[in-house]
N, C-alpha and C. Protein backbone atom coordinates (compact mmCIF):
# COMPACT_ATOMS: atom_id res chain seq x y z
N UNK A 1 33.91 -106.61 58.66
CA UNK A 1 32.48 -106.89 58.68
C UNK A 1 32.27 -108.33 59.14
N UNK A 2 31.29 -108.55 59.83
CA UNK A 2 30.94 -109.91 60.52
C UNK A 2 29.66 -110.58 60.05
N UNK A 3 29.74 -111.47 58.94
CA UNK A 3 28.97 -112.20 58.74
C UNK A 3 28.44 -113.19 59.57
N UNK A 4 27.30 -113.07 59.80
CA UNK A 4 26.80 -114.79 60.90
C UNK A 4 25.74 -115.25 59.73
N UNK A 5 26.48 -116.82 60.30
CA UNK A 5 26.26 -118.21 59.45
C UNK A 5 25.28 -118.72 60.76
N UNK A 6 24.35 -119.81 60.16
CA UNK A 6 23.43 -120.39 60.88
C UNK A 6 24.36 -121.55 61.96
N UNK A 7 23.81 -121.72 62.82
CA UNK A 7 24.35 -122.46 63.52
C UNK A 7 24.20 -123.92 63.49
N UNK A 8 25.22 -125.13 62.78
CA UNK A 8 24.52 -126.34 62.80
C UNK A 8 23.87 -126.81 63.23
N UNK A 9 23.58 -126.12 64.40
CA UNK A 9 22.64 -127.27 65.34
C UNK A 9 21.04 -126.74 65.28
N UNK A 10 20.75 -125.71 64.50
CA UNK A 10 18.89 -125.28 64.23
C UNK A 10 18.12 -126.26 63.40
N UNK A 11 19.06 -126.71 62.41
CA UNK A 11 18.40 -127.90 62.19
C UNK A 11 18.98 -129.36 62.56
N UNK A 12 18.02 -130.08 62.62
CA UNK A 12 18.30 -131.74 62.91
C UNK A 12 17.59 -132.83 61.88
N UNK A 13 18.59 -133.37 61.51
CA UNK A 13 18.05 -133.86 60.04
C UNK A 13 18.20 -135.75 60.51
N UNK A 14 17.21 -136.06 60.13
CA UNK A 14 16.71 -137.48 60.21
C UNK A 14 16.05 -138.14 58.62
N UNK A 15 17.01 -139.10 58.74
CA UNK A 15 16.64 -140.00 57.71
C UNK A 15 15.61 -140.75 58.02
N UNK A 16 14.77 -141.20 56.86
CA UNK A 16 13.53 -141.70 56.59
C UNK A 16 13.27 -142.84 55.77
N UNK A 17 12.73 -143.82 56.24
CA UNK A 17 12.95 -144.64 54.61
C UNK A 17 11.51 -144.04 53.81
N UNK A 18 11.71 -143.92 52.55
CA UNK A 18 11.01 -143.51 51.58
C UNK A 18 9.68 -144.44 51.52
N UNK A 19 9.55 -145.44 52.31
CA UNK A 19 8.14 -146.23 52.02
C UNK A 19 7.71 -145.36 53.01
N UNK A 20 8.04 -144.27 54.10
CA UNK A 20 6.99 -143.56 54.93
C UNK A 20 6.75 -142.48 54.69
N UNK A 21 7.06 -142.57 53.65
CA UNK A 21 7.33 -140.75 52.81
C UNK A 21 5.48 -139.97 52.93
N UNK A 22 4.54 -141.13 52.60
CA UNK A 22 3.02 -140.59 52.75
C UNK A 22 2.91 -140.43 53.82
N UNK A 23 3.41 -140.91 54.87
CA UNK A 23 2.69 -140.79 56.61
C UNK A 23 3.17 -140.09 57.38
N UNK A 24 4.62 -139.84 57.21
CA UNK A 24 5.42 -138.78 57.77
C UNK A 24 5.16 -137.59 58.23
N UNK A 25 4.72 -137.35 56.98
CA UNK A 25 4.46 -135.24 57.37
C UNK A 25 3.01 -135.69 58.49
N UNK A 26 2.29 -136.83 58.51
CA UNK A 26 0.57 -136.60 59.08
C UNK A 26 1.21 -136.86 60.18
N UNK A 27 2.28 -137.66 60.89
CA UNK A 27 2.64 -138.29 62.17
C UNK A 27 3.03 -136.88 62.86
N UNK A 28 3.92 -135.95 62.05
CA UNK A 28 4.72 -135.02 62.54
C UNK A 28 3.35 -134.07 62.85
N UNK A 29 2.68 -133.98 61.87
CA UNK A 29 1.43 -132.92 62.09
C UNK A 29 0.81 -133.49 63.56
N UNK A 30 0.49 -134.54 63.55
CA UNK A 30 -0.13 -135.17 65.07
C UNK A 30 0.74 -134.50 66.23
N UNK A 31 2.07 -134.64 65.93
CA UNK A 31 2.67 -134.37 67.11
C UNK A 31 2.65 -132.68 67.34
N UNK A 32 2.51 -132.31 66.27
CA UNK A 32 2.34 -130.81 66.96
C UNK A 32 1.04 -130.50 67.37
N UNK A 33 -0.25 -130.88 67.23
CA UNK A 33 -1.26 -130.56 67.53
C UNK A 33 -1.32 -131.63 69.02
N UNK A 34 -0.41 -132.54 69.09
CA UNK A 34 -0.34 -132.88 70.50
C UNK A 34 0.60 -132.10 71.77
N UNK A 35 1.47 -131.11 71.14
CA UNK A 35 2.18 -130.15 71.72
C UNK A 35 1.65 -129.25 72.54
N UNK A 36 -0.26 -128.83 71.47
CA UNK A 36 -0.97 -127.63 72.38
C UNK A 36 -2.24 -128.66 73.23
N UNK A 37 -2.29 -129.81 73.14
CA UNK A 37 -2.97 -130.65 74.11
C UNK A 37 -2.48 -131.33 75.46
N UNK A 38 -1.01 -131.14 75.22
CA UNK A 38 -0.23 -131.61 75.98
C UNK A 38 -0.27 -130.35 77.11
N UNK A 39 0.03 -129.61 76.51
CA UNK A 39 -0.24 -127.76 77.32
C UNK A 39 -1.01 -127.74 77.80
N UNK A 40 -2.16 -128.01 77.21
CA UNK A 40 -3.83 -127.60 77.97
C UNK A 40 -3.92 -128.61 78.76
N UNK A 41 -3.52 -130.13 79.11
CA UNK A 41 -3.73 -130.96 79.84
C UNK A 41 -2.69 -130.46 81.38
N UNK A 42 -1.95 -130.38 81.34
CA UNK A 42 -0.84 -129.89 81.96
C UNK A 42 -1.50 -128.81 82.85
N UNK A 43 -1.82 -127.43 82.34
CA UNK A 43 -2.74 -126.70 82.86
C UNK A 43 -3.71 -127.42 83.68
N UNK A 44 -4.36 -127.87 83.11
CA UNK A 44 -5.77 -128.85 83.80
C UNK A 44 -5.51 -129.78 84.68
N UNK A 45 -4.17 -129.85 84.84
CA UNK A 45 -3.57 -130.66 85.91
C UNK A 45 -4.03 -132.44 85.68
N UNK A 46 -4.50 -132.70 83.94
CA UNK A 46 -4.63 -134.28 83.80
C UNK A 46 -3.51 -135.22 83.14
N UNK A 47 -2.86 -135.49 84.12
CA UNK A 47 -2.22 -136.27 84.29
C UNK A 47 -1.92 -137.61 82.89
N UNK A 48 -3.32 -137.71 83.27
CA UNK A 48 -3.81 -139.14 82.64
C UNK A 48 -3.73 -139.11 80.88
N UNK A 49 -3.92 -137.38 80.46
CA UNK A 49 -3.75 -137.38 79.22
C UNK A 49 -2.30 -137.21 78.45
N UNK A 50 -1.39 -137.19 79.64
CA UNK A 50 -0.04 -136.94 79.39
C UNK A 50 0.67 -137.80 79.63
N UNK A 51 0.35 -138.54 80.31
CA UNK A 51 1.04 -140.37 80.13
C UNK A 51 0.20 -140.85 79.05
N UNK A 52 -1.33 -140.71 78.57
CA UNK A 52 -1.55 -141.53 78.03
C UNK A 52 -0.68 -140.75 76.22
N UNK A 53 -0.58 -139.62 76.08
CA UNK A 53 0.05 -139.11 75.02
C UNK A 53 1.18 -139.45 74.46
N UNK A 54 2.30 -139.15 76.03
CA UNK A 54 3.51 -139.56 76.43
C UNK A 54 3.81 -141.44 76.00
N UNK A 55 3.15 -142.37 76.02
CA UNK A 55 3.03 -143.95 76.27
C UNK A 55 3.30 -143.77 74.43
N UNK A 56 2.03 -143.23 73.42
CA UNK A 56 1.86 -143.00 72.41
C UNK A 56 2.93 -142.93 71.70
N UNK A 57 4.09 -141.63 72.14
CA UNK A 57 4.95 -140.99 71.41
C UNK A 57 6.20 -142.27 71.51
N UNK A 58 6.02 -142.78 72.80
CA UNK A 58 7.40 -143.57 72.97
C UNK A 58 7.06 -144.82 72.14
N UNK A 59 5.76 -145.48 72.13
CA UNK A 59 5.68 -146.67 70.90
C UNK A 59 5.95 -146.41 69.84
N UNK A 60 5.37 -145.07 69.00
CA UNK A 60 5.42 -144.60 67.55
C UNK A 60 6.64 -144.17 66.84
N UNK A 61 6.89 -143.15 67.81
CA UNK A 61 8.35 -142.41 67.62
C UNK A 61 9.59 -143.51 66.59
N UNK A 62 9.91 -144.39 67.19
CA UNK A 62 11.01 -145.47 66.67
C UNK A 62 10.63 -145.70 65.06
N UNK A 63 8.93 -146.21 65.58
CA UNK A 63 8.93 -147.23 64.40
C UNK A 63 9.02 -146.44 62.92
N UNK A 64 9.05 -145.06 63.16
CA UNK A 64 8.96 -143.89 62.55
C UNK A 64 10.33 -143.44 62.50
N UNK A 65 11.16 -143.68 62.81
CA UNK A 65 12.75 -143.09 63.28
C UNK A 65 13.33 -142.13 63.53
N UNK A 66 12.14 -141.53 64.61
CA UNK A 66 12.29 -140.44 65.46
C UNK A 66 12.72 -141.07 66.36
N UNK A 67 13.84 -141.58 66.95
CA UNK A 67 14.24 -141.92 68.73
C UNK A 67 13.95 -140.85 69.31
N UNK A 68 14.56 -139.50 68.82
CA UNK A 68 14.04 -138.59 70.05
C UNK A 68 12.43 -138.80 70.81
N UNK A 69 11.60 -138.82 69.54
CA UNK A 69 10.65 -138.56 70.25
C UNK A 69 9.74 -139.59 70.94
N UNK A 70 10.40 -140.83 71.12
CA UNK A 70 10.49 -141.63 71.43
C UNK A 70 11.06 -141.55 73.53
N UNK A 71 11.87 -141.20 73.16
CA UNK A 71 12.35 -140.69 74.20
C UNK A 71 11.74 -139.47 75.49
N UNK A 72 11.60 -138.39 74.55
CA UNK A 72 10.10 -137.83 74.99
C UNK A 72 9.41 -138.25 75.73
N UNK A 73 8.60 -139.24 74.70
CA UNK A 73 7.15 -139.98 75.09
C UNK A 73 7.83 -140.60 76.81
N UNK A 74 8.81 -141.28 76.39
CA UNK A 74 8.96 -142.42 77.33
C UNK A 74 9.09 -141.29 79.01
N UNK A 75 9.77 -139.90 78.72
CA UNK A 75 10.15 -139.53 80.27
C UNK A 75 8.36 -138.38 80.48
N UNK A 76 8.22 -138.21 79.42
CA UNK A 76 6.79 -137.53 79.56
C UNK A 76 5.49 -138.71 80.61
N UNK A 77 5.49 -139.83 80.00
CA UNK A 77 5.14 -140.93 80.53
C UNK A 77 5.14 -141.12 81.72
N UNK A 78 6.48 -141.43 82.07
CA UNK A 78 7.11 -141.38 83.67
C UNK A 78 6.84 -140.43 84.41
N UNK A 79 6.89 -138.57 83.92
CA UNK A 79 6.66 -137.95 84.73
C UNK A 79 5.21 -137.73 85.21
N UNK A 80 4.44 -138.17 84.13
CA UNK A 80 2.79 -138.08 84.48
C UNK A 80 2.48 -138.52 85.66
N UNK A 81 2.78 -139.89 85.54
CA UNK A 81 2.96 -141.01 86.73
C UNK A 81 3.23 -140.15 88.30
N UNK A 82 4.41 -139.58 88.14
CA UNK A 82 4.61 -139.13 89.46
C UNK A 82 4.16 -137.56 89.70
N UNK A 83 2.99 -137.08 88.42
CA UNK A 83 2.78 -135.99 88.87
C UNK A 83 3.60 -134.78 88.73
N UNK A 84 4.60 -134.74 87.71
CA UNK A 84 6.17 -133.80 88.27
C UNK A 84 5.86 -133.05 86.75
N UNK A 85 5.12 -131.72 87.22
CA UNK A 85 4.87 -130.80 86.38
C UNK A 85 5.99 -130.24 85.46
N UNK A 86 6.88 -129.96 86.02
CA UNK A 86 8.46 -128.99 85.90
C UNK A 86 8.81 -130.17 84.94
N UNK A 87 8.99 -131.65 84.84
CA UNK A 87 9.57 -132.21 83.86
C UNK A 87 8.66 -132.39 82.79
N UNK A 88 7.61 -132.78 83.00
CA UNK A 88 6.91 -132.34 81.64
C UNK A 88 6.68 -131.36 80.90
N UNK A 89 6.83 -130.04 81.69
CA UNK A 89 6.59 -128.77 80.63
C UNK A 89 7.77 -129.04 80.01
N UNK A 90 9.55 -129.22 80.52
CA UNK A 90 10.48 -129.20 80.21
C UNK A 90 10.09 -130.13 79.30
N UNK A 91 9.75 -131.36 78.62
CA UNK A 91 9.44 -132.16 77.69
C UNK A 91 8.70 -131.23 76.55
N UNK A 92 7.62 -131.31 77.18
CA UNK A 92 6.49 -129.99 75.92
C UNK A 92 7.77 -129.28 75.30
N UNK A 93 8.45 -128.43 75.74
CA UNK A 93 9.17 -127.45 74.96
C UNK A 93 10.36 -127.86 74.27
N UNK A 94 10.78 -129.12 74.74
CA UNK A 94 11.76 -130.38 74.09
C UNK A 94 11.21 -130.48 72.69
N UNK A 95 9.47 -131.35 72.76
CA UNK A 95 9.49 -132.05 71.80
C UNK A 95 8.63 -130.85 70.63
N UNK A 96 8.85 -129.49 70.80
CA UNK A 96 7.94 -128.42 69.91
C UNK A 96 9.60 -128.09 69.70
N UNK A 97 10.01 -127.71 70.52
CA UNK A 97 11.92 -127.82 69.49
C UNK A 97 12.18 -128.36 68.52
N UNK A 98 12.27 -130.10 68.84
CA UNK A 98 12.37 -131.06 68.10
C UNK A 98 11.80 -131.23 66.63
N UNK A 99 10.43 -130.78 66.63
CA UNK A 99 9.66 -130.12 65.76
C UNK A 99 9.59 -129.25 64.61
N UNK A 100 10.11 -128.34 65.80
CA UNK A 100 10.78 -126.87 64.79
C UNK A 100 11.75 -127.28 63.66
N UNK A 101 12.50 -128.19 64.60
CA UNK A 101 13.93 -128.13 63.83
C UNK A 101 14.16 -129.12 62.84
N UNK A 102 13.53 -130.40 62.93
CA UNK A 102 13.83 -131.13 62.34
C UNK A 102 13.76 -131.28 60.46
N UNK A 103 14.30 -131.95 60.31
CA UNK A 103 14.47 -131.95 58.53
C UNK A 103 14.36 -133.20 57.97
N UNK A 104 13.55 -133.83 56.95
CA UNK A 104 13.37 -135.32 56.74
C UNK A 104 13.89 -135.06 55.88
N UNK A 105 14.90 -136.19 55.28
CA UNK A 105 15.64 -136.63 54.39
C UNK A 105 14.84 -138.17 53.63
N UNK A 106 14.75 -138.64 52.87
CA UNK A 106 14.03 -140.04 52.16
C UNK A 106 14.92 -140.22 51.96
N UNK A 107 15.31 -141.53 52.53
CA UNK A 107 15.90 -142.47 51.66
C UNK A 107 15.69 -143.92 50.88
């Protein structure tokens, strides 16, 4: 019989320092309700709201100690700039992954 075990990698667990323990879950909530704005802008072909989203995620992300989404922000940013649809959706579905999966730890 073949038992399947979860695969380490569904979740991604990030430490937190415990003084952000109140703001945390509202930052993470932002970012998903910026996931389906990010979509609808994208569609709408505005640019401007996906660098300006993208600029957002890459300042916040760190100070929060999400690098990923930090990272995100920063190529979401860039791709607005040049217009390059295909890397930003590829971002959108990055950072609603990222999302999914992640796990806060306090420390």
């Amino acid at each position: 019989m073949h038992t399947s075990y979860p695969e380490p990698i569904d979740q991604l667990t990030v430490e937190i320092s415990r003084d952000l323990e109140g703001i945390v879950p509202i930052f993470l909530g932002n970012r998903k309700k910026d996931v389906l704005t990010l979509r609808d802008a994208l569609v709408k072909r505005d640019f401007r709201t996906v660098q300006t989203l993208g600029h957002r995620m890459k300042g916040d992300g760190g100070g929060f100690g999400f690098d990923r989404i930090t990272e995100i922000g920063a190529t979401m940013e860039r791709a607005a700039k040049l217009e390059d649809r295909i890397t930003i959706e590829q971002h959108i579905v990055q950072l609603e992954d990222f999302l999914k999966r992640v796990t806060i730890v306090y420390r």
